[in-house]
PDB file of N, CA and C in Angstrom:
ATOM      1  N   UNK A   1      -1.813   6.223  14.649  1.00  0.00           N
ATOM      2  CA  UNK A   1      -2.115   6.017  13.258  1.00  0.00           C
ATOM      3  C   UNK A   1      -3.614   6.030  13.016  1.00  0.00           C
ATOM      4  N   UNK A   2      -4.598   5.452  13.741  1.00  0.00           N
ATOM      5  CA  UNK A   2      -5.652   5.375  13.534  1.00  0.00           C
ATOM      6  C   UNK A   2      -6.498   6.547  13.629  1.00  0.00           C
ATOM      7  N   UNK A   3      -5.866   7.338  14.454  1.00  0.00           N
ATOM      8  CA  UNK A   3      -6.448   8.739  14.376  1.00  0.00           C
ATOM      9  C   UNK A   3      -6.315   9.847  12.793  1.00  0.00           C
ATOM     10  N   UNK A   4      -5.615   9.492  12.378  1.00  0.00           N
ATOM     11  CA  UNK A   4      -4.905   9.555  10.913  1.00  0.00           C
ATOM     12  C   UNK A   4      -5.638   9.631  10.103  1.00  0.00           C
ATOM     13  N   UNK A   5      -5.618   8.182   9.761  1.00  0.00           N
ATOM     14  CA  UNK A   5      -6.436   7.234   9.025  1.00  0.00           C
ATOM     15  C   UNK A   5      -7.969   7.200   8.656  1.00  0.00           C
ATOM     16  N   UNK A   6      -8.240   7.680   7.571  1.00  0.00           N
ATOM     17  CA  UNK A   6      -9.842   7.593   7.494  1.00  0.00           C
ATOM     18  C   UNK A   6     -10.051   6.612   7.058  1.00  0.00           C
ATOM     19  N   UNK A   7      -9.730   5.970   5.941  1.00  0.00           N
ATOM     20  CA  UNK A   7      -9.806   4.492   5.422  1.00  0.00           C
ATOM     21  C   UNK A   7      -8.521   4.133   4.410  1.00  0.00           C
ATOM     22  N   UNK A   8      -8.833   2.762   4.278  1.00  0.00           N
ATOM     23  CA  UNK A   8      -7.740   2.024   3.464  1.00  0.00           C
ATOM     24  C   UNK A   8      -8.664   1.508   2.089  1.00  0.00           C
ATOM     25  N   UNK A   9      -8.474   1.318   0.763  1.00  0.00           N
ATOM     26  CA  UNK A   9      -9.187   0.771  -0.059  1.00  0.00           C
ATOM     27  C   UNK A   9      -7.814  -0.167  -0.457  1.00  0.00           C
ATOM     28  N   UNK A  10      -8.018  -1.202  -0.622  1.00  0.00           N
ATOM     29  CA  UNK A  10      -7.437  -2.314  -1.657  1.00  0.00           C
ATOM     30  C   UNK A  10      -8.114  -3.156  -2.548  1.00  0.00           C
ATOM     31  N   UNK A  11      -7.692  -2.474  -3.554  1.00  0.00           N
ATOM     32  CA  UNK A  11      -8.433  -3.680  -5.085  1.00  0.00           C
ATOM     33  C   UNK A  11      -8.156  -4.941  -4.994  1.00  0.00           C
ATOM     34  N   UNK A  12      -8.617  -5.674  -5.666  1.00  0.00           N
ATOM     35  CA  UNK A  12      -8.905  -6.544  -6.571  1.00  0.00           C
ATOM     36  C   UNK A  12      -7.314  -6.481  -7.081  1.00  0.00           C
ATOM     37  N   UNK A  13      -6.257  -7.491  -6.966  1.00  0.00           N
ATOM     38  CA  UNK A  13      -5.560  -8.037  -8.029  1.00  0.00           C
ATOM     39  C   UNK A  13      -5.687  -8.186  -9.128  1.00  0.00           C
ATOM     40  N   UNK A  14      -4.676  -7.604  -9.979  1.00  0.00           N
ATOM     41  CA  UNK A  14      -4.781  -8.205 -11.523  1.00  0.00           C
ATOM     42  C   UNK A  14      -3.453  -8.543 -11.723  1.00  0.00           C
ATOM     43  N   UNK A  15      -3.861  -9.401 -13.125  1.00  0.00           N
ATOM     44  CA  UNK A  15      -2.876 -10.189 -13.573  1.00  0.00           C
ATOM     45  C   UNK A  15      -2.515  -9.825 -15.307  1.00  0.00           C
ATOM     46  N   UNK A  16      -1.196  -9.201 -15.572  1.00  0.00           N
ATOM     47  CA  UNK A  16      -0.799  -8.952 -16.585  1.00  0.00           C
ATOM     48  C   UNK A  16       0.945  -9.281 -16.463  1.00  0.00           C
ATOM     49  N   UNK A  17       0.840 -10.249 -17.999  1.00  0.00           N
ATOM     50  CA  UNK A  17       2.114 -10.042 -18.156  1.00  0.00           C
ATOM     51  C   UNK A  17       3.032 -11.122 -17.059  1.00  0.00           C
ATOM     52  N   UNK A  18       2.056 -12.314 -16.558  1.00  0.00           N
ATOM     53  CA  UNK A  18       2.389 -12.875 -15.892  1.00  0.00           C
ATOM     54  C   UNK A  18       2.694 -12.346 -14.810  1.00  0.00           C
ATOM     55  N   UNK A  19       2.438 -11.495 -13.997  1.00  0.00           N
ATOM     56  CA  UNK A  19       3.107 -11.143 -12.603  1.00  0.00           C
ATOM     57  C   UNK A  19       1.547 -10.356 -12.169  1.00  0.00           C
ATOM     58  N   UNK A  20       1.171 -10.239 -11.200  1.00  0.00           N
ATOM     59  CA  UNK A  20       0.494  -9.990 -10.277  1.00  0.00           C
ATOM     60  C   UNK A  20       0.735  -8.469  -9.461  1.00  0.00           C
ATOM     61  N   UNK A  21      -0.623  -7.364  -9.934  1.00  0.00           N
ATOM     62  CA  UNK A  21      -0.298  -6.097  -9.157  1.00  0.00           C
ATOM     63  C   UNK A  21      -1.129  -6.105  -8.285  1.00  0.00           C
ATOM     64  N   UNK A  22      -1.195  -4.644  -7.439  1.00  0.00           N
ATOM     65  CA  UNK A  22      -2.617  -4.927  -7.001  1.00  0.00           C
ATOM     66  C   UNK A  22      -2.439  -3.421  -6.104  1.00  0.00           C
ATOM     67  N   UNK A  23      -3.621  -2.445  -6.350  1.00  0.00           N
ATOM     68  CA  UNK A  23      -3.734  -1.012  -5.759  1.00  0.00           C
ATOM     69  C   UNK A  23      -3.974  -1.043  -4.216  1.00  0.00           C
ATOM     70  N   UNK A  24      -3.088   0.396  -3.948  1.00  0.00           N
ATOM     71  CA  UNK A  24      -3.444   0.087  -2.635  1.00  0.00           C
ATOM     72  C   UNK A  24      -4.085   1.633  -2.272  1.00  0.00           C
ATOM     73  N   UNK A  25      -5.163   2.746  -1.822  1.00  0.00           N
ATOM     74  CA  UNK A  25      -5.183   3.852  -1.791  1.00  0.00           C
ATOM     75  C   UNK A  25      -5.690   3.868  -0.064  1.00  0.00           C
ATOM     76  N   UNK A  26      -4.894   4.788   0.882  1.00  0.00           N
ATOM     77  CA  UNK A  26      -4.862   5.194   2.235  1.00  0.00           C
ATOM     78  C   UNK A  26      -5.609   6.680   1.922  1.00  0.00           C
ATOM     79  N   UNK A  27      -6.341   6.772   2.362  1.00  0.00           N
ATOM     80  CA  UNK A  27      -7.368   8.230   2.627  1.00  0.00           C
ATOM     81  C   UNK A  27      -6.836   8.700   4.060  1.00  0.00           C
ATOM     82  N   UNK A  28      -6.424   9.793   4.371  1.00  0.00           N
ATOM     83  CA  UNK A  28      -6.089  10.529   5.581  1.00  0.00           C
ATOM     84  C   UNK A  28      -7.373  11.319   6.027  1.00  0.00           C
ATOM     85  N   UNK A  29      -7.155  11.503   7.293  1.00  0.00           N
ATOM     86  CA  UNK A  29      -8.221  12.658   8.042  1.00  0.00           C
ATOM     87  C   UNK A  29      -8.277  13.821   7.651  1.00  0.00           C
ATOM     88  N   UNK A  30      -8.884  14.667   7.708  1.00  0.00           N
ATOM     89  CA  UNK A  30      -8.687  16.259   7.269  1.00  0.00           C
ATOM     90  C   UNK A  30      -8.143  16.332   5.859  1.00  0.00           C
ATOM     91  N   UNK A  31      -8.415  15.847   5.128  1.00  0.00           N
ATOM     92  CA  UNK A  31      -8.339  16.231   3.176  1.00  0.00           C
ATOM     93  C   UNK A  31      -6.689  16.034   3.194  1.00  0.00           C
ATOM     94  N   UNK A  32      -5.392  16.040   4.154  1.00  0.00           N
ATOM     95  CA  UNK A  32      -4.373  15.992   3.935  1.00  0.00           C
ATOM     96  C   UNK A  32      -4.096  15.645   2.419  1.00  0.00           C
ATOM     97  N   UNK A  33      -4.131  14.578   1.749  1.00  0.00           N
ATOM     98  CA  UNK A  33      -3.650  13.745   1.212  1.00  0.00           C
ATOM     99  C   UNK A  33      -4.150  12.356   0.747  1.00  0.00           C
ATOM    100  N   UNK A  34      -4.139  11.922  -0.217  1.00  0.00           N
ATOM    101  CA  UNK A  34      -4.239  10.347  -0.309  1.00  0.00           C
ATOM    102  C   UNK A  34      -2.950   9.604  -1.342  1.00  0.00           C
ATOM    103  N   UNK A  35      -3.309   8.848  -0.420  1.00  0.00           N
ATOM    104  CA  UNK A  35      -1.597   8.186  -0.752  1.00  0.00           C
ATOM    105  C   UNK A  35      -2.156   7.063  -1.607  1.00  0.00           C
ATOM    106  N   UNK A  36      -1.411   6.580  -3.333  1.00  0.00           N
ATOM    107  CA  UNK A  36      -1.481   5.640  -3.525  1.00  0.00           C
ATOM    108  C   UNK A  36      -0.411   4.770  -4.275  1.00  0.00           C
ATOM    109  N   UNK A  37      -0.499   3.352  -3.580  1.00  0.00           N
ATOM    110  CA  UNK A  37       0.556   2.556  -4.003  1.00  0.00           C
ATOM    111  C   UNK A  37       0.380   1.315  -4.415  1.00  0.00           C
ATOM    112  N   UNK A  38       0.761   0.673  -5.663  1.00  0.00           N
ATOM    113  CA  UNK A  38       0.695  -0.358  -6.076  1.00  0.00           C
ATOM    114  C   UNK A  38       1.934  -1.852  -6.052  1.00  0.00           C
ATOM    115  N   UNK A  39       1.234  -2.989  -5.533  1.00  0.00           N
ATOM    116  CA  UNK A  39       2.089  -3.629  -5.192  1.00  0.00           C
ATOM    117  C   UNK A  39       2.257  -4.490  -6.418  1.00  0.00           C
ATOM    118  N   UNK A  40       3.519  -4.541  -6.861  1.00  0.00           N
ATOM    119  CA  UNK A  40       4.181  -5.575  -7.854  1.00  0.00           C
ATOM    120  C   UNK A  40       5.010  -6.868  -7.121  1.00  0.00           C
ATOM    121  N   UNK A  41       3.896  -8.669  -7.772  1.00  0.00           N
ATOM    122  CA  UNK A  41       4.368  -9.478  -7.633  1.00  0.00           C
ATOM    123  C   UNK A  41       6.138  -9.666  -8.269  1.00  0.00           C
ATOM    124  N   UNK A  42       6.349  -8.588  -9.062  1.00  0.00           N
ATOM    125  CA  UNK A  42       7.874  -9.437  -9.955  1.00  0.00           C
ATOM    126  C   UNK A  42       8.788  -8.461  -8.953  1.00  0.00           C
ATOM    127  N   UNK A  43       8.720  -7.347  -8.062  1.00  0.00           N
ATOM    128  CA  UNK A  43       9.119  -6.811  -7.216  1.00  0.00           C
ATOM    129  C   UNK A  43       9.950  -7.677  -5.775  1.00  0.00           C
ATOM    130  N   UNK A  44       8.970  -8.569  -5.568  1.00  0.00           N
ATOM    131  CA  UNK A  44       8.552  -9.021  -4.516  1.00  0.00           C
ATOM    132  C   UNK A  44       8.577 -10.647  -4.308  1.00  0.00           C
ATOM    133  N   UNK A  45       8.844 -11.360  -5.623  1.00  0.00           N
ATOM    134  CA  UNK A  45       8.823 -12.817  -5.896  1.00  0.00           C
ATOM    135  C   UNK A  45      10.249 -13.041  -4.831  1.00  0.00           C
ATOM    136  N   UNK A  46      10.071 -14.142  -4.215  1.00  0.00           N
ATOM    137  CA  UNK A  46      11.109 -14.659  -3.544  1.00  0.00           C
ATOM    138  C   UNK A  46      12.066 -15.529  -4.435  1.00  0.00           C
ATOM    139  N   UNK A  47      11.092 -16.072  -5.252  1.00  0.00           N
ATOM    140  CA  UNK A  47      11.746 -17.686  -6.136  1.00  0.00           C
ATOM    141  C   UNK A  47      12.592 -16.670  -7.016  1.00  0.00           C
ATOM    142  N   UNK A  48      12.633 -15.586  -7.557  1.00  0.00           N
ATOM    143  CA  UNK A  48      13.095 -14.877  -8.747  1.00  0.00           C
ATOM    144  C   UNK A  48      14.701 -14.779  -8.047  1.00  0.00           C
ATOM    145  N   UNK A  49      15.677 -15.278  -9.254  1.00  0.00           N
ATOM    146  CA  UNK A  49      16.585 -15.451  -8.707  1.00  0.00           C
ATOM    147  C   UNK A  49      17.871 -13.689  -9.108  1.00  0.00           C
ATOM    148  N   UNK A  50      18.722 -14.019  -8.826  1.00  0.00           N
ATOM    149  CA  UNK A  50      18.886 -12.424  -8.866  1.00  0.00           C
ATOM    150  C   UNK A  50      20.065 -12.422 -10.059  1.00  0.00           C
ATOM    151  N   UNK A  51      20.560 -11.848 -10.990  1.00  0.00           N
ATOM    152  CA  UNK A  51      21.169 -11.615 -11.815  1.00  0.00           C
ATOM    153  C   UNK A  51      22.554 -11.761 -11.605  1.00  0.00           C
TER     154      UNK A  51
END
């Protein structure tokens, strides 16, 4: 993987709407690609009970 990998950037959290996101962007070696993904707290809450 690390051979891969040129860098990782992760923001800064924000907060809207009561729930918590937060960017995630992976830069690859050789221009491949950059991957980006954002993580959602209301995704991911444990306490959130399920329908």
């Amino acid at each position: 993987m690390h051979e891969l990998i040129e860098k990782i950037v992760v923001y800064a959290p924000e907060k809207s709407s009561g729930h918590r996101t937060q960017q995630i962007d992976i830069y690859y070696r050789f221009d491949v690609a950059v991957s980006t993904a954002v993580a959602d707290s209301m995704k991911y809450d444990k306490k959130r009970k399920a329908a």
